[in-house]
Protein backbone atom coordinates (compact mmCIF):
# COMPACT_ATOMS: atom_id res chain seq x y z
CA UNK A 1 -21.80 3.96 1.64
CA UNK A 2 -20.63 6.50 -0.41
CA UNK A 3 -18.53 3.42 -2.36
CA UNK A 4 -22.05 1.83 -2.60
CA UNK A 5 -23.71 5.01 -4.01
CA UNK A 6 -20.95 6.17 -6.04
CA UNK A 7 -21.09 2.38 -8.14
CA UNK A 8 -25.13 2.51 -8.05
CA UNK A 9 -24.45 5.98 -10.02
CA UNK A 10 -22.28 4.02 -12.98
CA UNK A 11 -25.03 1.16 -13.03
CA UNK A 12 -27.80 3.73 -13.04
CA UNK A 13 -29.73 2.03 -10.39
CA UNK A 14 -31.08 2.70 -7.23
CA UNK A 15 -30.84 1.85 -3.44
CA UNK A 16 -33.98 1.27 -1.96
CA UNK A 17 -32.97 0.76 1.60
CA UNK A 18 -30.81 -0.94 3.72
CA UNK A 19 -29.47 -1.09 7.34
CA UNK A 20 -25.93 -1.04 9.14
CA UNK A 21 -24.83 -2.32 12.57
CA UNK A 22 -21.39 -2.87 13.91
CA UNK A 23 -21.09 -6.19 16.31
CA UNK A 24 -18.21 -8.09 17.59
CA UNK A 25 -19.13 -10.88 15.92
CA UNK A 26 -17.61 -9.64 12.25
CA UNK A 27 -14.48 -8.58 12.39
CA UNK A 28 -14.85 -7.22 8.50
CA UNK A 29 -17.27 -5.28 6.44
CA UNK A 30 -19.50 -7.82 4.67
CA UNK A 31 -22.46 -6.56 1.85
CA UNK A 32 -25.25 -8.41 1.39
CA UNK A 33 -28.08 -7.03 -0.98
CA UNK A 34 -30.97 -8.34 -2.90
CA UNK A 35 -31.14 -6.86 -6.57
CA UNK A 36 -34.55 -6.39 -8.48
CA UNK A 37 -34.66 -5.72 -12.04
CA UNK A 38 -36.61 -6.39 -15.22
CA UNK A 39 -35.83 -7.25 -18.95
CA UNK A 40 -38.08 -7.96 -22.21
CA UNK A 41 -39.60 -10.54 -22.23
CA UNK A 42 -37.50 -13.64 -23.58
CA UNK A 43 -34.26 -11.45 -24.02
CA UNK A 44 -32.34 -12.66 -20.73
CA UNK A 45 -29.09 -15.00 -20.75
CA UNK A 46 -29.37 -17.58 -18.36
CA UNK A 47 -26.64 -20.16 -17.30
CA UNK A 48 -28.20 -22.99 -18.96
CA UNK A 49 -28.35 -21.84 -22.38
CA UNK A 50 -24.96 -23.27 -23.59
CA UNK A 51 -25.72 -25.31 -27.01
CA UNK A 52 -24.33 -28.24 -28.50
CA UNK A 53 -20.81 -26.76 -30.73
CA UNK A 54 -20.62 -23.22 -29.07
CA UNK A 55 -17.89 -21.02 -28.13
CA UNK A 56 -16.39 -20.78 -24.75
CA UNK A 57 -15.58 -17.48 -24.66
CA UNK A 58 -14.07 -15.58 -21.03
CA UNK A 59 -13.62 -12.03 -20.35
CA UNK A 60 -10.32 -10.11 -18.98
CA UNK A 61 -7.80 -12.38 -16.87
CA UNK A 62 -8.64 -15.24 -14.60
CA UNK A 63 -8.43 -14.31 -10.65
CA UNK A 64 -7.93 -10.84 -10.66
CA UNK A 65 -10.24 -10.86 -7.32
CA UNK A 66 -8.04 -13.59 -5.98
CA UNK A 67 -4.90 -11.78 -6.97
CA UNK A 68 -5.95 -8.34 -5.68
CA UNK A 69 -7.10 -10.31 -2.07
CA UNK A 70 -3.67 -11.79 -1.39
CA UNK A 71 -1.80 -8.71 -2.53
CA UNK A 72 -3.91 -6.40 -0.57
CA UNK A 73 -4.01 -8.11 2.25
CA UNK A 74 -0.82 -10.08 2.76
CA UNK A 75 1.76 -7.18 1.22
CA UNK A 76 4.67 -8.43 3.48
CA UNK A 77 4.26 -11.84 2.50
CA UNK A 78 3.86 -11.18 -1.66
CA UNK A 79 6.20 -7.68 -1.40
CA UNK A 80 9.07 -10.93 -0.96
CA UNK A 81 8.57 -11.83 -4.76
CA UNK A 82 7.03 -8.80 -6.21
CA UNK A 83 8.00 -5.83 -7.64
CA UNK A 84 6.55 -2.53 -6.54
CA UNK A 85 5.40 -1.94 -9.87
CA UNK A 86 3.29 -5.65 -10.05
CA UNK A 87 1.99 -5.30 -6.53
CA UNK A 88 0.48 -1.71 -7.44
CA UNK A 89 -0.96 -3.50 -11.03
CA UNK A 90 -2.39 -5.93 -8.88
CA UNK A 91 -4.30 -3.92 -6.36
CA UNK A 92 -5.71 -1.93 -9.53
CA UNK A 93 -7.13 -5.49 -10.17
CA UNK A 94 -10.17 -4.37 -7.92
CA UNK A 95 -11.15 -1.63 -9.73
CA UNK A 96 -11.90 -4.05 -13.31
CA UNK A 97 -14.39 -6.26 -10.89
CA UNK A 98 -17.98 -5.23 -12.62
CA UNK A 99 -18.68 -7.59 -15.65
CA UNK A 100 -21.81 -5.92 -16.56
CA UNK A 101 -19.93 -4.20 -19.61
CA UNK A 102 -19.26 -7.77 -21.27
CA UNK A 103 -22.39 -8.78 -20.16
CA UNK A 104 -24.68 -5.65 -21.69
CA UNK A 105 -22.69 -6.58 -25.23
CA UNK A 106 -22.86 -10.23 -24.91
CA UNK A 107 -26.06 -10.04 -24.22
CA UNK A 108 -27.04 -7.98 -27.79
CA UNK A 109 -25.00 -10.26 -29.25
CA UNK A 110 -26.87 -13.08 -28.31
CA UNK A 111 -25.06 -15.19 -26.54
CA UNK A 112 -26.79 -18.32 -25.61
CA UNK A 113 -25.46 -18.86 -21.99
CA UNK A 114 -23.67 -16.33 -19.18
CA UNK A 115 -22.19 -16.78 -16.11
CA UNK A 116 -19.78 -14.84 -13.82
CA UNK A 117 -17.15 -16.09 -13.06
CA UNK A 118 -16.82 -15.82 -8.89
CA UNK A 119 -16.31 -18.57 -6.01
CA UNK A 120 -14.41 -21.70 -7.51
CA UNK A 121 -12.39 -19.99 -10.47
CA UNK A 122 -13.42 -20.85 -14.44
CA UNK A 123 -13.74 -24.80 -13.20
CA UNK A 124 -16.26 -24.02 -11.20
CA UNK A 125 -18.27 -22.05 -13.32
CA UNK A 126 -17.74 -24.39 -16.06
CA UNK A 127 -19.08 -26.91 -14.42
CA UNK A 128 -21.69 -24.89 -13.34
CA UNK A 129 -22.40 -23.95 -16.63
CA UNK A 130 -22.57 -27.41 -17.99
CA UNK A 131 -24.21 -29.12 -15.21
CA UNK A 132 -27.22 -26.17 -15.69
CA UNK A 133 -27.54 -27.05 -19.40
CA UNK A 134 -27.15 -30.37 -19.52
CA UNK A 135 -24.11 -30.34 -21.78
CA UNK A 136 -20.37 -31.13 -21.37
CA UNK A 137 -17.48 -29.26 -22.35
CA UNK A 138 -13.72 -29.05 -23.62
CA UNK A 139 -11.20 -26.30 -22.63
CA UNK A 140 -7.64 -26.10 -22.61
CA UNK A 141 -5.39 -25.42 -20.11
CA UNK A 142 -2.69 -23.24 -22.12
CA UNK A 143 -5.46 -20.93 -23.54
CA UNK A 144 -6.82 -19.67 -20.16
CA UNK A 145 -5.73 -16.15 -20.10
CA UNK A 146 -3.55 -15.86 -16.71
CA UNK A 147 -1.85 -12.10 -15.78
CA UNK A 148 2.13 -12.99 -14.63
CA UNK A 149 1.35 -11.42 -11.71
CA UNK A 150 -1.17 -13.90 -10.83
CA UNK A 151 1.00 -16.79 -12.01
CA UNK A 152 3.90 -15.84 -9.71
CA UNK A 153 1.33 -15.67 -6.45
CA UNK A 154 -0.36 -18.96 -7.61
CA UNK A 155 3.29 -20.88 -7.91
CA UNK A 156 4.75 -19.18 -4.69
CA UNK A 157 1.99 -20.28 -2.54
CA UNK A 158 0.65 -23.34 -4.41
CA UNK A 159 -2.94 -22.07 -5.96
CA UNK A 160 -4.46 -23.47 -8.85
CA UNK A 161 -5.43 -19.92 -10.80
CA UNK A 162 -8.08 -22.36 -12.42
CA UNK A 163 -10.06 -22.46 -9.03
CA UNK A 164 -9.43 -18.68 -7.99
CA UNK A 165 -11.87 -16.62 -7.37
CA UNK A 166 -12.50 -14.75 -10.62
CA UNK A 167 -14.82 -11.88 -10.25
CA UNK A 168 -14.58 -9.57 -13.06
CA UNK A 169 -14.55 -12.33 -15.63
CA UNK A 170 -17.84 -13.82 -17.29
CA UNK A 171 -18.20 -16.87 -19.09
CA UNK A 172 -20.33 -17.07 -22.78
CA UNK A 173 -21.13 -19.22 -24.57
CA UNK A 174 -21.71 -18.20 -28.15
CA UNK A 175 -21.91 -19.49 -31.92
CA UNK A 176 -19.68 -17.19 -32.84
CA UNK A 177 -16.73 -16.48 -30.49
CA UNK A 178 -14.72 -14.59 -32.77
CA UNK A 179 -17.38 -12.60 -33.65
CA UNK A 180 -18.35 -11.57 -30.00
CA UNK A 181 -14.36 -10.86 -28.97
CA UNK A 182 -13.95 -8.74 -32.00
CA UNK A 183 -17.04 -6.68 -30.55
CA UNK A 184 -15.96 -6.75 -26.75
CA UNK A 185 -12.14 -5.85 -28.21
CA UNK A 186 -13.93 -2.48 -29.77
CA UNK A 187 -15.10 -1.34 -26.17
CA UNK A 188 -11.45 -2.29 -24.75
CA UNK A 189 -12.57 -5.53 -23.01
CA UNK A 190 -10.05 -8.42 -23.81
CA UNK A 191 -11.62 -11.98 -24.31
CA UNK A 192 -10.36 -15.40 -24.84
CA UNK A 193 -11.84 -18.68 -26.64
CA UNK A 194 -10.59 -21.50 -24.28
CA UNK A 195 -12.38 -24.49 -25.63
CA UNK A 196 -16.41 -25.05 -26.95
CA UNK A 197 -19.26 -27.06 -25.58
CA UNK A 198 -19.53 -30.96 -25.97
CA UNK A 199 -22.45 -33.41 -25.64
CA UNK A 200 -20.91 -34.52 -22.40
CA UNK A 201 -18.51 -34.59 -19.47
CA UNK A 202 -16.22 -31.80 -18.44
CA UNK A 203 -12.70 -32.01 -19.94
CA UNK A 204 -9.41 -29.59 -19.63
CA UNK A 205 -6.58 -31.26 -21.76
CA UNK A 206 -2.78 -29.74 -21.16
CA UNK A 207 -0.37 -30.86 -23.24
CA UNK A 208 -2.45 -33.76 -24.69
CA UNK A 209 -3.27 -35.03 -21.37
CA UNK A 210 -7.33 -34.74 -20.55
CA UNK A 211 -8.24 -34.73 -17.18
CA UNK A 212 -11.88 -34.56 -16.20
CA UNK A 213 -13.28 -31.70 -14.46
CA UNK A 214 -15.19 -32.14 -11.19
CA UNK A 215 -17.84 -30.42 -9.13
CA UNK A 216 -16.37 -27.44 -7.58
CA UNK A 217 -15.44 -27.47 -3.67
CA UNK A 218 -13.67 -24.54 -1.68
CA UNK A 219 -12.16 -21.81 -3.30
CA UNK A 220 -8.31 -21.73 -3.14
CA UNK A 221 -8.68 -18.50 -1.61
CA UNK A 222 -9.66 -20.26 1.53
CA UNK A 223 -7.38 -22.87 0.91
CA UNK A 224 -4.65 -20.46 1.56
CA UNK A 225 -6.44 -18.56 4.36
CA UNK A 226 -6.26 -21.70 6.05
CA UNK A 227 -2.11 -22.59 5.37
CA UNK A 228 -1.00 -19.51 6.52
CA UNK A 229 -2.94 -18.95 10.01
């Protein structure tokens, strides 16, 4: 709770109420909140904004929730290939988690369409994005901004970083990409163009070869859960 206040204090909002219990039932501590808030009047992003020629512009490094999960809790499995060093880099992972930041600037900006970036990596919210504006979209692989620590957990125990959980990063769409990163780059948030929107279908070309992106399914956080019982 004092976690919960202590974040609600950097946000400048307010708890309203709330209610704990401990069972047997839930072996960890699990959140769950309903947020009320209110904006001008025609001033919100949505997800389904994304227009015809924009930008696909994503904040900080893909999976740094995924990253800071396995590292955090499975230290004598990843402590095997990592240094001291990158596992202690990776655990500070959690504390770069809040995209409101990006989103606050993005969102004076202009930017026609956000969405964080959470359950099902950048695919999913790609597709997410494109299926809730009716638009497709083209990204490549070998622009998707990847930490090496993430890279050497994803190849030691087979997860595609592209369908990693990814809190912390949002996805915008925007005009002007290079415009936006220039401003998010002045508040010391690092952002990537990975590909723009297209009439139709999902597409993620690497090295030439375009492969069509589908509807996201599990997480590869749970993919892994479920290897290593």
């Amino acid at each position: 709770m004092k976690e919960i206040d202590g974040e609600a204090k950097k946000l400048n909002v307010e708890i309203l109420g709330g209610h704990t219990e401990i069972t047997t039932a839930v072996n960890k501590i699990v959140v769950s909140c309903t947020a009320i808030g209110k904006g001008k009047s025609g001033k919100a992003v949505a997800t389904q904004g994304a227009k015809l020629g924009d930008d696909i512009v994503v904040t900080k490094d893909l999976a740094m929730e995924g990253t800071s999960i396995v590292i955090n809790d499975y230290y004598d499995r990843v402590k095997i290939f990592l240094t001291e060093n990158e596992m202690e880099e990776g655990r500070s992972f959690v504390e770069r988690l809040s995209a409101v930041p990006e989103g606050i600037i993005a969102g004076k900006f202009e930017a026609n369409s956000m969405h964080d970036i959470t359950e099902g990596g950048v695919l999913g919210a790609l597709w997410e994005m494109a299926e809730a504006s009716k638009v497709g979209f083209k990204v490549h692989k070998d622009k998707m901004p990847i930490n090496s620590i993430t890279m050497k957990i994803c190849s030691e125990f087979n997860i595609d970083p592209l369908k990693f959980i990814s809190s912390g990063s949002m996805l915008i769409t925007t005009k002007n990409g290079k415009e936006l990163i220039d401003k998010l780059r002045e508040n010391d948030i690092k952002a990537s163009i990975i590909g723009n929107i297209t009439k139709k279908n999902g597409i993620i070309e690497n090295n030439g070869v375009k492969e069509e992106v589908s509807p996201p399914e599990r997480d590869e956080l749970f993919i892994f859960l479920d290897k290593i019982k």
